[in-house]
N, C-alpha and C. Protein backbone atom coordinates (compact mmCIF):
# COMPACT_ATOMS: atom_id res chain seq x y z
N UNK A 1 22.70 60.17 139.29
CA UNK A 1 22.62 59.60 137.96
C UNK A 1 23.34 60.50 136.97
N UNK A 2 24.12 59.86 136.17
CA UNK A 2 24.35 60.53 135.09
C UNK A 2 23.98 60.78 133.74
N UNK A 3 24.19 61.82 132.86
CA UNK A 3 23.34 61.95 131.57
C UNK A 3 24.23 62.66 130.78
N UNK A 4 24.44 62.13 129.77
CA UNK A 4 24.84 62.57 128.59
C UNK A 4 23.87 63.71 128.07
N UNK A 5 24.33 65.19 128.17
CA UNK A 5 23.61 66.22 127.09
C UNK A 5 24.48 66.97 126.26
N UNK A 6 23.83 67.07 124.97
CA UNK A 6 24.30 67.78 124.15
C UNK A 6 23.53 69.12 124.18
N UNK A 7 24.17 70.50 124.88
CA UNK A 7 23.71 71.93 124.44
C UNK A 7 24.77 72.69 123.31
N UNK A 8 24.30 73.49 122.90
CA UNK A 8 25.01 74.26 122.14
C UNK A 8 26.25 74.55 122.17
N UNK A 9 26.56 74.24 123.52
CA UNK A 9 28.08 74.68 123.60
C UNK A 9 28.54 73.49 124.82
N UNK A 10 27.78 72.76 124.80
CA UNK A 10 28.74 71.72 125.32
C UNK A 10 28.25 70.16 125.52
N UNK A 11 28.81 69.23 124.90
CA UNK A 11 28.28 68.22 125.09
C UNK A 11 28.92 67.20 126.03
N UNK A 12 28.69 66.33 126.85
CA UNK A 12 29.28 65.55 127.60
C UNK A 12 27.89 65.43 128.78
N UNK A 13 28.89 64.76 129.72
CA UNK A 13 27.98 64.11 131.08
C UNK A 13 27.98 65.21 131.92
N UNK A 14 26.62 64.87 132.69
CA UNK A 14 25.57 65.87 133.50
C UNK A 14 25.74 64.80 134.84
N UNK A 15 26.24 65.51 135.95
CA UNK A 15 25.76 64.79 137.41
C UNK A 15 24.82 65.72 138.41
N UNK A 16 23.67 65.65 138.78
CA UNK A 16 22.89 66.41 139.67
C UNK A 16 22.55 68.22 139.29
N UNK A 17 22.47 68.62 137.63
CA UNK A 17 23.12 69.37 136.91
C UNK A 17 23.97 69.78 136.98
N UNK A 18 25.28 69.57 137.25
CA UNK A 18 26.76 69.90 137.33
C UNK A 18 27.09 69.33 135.73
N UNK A 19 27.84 70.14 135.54
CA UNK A 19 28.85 69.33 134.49
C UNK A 19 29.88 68.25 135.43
N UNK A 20 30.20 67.38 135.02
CA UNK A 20 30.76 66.03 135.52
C UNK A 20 30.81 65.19 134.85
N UNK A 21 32.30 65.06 134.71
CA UNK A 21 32.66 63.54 134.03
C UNK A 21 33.27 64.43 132.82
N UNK A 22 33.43 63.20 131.88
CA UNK A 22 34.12 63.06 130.79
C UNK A 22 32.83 64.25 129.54
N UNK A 23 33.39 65.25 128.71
CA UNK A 23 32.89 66.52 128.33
C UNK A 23 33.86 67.51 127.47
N UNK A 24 32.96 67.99 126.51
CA UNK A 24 33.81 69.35 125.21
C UNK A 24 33.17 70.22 125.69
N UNK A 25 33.29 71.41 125.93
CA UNK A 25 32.68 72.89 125.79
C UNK A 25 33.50 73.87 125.00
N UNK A 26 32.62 74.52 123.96
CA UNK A 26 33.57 75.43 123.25
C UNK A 26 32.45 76.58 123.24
N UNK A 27 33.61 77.83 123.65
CA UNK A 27 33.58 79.13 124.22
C UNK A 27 32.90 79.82 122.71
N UNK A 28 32.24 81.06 122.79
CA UNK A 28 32.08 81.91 121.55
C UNK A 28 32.79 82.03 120.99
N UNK A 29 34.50 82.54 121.84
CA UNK A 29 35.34 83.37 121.23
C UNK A 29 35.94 81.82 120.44
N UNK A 30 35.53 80.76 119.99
CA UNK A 30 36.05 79.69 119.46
C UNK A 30 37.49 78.65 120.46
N UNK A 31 37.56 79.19 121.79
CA UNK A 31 38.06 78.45 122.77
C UNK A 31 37.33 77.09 123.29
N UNK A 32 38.09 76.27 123.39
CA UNK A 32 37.93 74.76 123.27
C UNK A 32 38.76 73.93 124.39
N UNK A 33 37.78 73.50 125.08
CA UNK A 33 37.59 72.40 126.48
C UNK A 33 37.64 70.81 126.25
N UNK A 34 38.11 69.84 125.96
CA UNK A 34 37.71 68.51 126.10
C UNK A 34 38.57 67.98 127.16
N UNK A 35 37.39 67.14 128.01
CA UNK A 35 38.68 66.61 129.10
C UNK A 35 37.32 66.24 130.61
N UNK A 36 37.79 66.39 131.63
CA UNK A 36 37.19 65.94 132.83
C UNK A 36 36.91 66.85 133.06
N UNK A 37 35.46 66.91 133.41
CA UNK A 37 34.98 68.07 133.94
C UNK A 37 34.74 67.59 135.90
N UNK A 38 34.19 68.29 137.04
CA UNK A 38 33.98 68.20 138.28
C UNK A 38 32.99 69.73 138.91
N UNK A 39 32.12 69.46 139.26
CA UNK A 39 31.03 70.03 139.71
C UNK A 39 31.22 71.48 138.74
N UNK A 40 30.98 71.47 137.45
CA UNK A 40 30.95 72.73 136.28
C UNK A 40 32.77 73.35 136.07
N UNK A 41 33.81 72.71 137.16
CA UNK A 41 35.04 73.10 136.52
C UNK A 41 35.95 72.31 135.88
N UNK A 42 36.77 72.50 135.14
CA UNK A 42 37.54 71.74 134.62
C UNK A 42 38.75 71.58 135.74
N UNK A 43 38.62 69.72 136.00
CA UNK A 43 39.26 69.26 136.81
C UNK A 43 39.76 67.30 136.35
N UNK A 44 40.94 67.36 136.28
CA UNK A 44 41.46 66.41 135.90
C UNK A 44 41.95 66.72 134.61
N UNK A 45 42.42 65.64 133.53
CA UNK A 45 43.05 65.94 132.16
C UNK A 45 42.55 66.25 131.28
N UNK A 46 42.83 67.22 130.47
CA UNK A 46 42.26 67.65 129.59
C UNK A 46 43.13 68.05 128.79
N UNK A 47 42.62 68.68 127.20
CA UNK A 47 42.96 69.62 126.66
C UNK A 47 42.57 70.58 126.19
N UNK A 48 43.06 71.83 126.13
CA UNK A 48 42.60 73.58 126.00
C UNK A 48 43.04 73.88 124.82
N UNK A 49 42.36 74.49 123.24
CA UNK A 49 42.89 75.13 122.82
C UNK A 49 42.20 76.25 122.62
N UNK A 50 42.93 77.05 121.69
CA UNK A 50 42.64 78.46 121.96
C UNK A 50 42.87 78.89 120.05
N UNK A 51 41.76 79.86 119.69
CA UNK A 51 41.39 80.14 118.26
C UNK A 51 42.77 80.47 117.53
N UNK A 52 44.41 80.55 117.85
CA UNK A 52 45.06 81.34 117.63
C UNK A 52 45.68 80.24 117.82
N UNK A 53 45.84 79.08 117.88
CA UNK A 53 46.78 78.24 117.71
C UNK A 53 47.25 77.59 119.20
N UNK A 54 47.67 78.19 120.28
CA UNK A 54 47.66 77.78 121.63
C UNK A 54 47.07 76.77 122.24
N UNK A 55 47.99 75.76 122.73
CA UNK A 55 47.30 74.88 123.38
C UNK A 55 48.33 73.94 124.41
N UNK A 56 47.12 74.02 125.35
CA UNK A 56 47.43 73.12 126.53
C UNK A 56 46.96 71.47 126.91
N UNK A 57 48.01 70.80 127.20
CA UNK A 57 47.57 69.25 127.56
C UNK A 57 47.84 69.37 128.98
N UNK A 58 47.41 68.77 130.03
CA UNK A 58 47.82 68.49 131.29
C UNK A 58 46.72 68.28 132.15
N UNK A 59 46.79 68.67 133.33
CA UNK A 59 46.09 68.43 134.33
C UNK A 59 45.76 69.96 134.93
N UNK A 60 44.38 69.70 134.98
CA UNK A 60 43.36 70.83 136.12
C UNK A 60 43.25 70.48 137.71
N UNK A 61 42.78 71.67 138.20
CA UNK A 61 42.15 71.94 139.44
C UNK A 61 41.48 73.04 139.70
N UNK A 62 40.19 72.82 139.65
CA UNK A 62 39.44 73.63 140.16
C UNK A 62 39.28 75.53 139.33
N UNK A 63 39.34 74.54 137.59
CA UNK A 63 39.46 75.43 136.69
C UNK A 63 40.95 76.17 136.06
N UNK A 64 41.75 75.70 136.70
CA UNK A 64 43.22 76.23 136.80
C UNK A 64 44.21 75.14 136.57
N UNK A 65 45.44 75.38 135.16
CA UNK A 65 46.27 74.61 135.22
C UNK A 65 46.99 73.97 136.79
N UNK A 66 47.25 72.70 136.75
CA UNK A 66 47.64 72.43 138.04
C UNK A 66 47.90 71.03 138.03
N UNK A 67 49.34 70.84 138.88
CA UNK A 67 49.88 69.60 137.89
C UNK A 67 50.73 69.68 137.08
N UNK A 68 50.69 68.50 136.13
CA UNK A 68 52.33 68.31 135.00
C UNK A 68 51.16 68.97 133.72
N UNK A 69 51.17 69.80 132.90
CA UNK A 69 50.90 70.21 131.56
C UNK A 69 51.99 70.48 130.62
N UNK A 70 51.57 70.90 129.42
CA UNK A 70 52.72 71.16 128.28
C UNK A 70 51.55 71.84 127.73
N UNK A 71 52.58 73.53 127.14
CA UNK A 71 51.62 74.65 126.96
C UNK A 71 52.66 74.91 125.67
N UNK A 72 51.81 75.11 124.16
CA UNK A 72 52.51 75.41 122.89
C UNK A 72 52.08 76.08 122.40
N UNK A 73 52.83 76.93 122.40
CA UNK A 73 52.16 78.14 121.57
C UNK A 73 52.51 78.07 119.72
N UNK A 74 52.04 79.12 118.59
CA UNK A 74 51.70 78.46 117.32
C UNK A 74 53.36 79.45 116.39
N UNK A 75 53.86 79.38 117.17
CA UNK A 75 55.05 80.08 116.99
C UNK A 75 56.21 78.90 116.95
N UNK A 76 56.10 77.83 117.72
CA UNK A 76 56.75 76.80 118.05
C UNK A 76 57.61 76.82 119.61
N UNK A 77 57.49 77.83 119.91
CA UNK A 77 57.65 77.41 121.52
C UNK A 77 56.79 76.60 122.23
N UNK A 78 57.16 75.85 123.86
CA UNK A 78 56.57 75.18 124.96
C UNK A 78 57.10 75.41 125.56
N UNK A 79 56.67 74.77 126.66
CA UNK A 79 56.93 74.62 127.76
C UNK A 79 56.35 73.71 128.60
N UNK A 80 57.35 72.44 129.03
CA UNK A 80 56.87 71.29 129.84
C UNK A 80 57.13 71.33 131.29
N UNK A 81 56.16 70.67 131.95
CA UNK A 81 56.51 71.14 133.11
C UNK A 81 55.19 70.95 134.12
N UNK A 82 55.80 71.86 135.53
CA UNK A 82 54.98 71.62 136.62
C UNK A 82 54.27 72.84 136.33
N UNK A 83 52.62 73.07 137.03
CA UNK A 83 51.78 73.83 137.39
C UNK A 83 51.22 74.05 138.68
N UNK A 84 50.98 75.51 138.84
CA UNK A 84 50.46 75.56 139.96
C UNK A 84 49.29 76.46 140.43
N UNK A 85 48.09 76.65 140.13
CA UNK A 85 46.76 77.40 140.77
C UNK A 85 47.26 78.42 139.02
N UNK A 86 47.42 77.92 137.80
CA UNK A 86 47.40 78.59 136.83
C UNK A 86 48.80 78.56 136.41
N UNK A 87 49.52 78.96 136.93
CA UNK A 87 50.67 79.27 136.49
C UNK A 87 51.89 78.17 137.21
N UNK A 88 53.00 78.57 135.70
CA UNK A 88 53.97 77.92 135.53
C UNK A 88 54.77 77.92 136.99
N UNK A 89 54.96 76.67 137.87
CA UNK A 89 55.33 76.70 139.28
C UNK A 89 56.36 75.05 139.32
N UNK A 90 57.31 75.34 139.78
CA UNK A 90 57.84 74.15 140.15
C UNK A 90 58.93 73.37 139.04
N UNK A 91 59.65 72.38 138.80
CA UNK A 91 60.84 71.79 137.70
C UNK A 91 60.01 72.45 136.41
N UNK A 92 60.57 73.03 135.25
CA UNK A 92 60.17 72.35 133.87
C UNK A 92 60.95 73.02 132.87
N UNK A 93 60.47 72.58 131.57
CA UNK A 93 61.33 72.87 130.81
C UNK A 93 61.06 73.90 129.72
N UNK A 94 61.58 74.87 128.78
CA UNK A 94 60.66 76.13 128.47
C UNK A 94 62.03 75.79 126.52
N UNK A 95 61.30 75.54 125.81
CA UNK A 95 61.81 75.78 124.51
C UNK A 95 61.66 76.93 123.82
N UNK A 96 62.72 77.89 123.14
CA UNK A 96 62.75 78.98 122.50
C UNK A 96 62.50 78.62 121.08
N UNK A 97 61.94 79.03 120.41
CA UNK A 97 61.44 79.60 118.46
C UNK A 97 62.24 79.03 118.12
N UNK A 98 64.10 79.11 118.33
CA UNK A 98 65.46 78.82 118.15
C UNK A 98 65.46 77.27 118.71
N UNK A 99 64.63 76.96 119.33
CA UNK A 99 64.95 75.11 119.85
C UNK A 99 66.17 75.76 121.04
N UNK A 100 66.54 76.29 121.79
CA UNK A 100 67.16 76.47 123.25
C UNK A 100 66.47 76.09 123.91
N UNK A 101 66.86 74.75 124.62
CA UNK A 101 66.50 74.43 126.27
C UNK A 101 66.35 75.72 126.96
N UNK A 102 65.35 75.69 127.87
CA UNK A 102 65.75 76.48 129.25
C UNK A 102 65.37 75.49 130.42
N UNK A 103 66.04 74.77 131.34
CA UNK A 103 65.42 73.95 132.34
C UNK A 103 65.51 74.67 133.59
N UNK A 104 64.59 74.64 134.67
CA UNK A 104 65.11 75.00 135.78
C UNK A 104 62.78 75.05 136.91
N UNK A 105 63.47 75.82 137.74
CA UNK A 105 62.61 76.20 138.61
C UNK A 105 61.96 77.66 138.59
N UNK A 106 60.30 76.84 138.29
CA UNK A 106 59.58 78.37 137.47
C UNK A 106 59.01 78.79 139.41
């Protein structure tokens, strides 16, 4: 069964007490979760930001970017692209402050 709870730091759906399903959790340090959660990790789409402007859209696994995401930092760089167990792995594309393409294989 599932249940919608709201705790202090995170509201969304409860499966067998797991976090599961669709869910926000935001961290002390003011870091911020909304997206699919799977047995307490973030798994499936979501988005991450971070108190400093940083933020990630894409896809999880098992707590770890993984998948197609786009990561922007508050400077005006990104980077689109493939992921892999966290890190930048596989085609994508990486924009400089200056707007320079970089495409290739991270």
């Amino acid at each position: 069964m599932f249940k919608w709870i709201d705790k202090s730091n995170y509201m969304g759906l409860f499966h067998n007490n797991s976090i599961h399903g669709k869910g926000t959790y935001v961290w002390s340090d003011g870091r911020k979760y909304v997206g699919d959660w799977k047995l307490n990790k973030m798994h499936g789409n979501g988005v991450f930001t971070w108190r400093d402007g940083r933020r990630y859209t894409g896809e999880y696994r098992d707590d770890k970017k993984h998948g197609y995401g786009e990561f922007f930092w508050p400077d005006g760089r990104y980077y689109k692209g493939e992921w892999k167990n966290g890190k930048q792995s596989g085609k994508g594309k990486y924009i400089t402050m200056q707007g320079i393409e970089r495409m290739g294989e991270w």
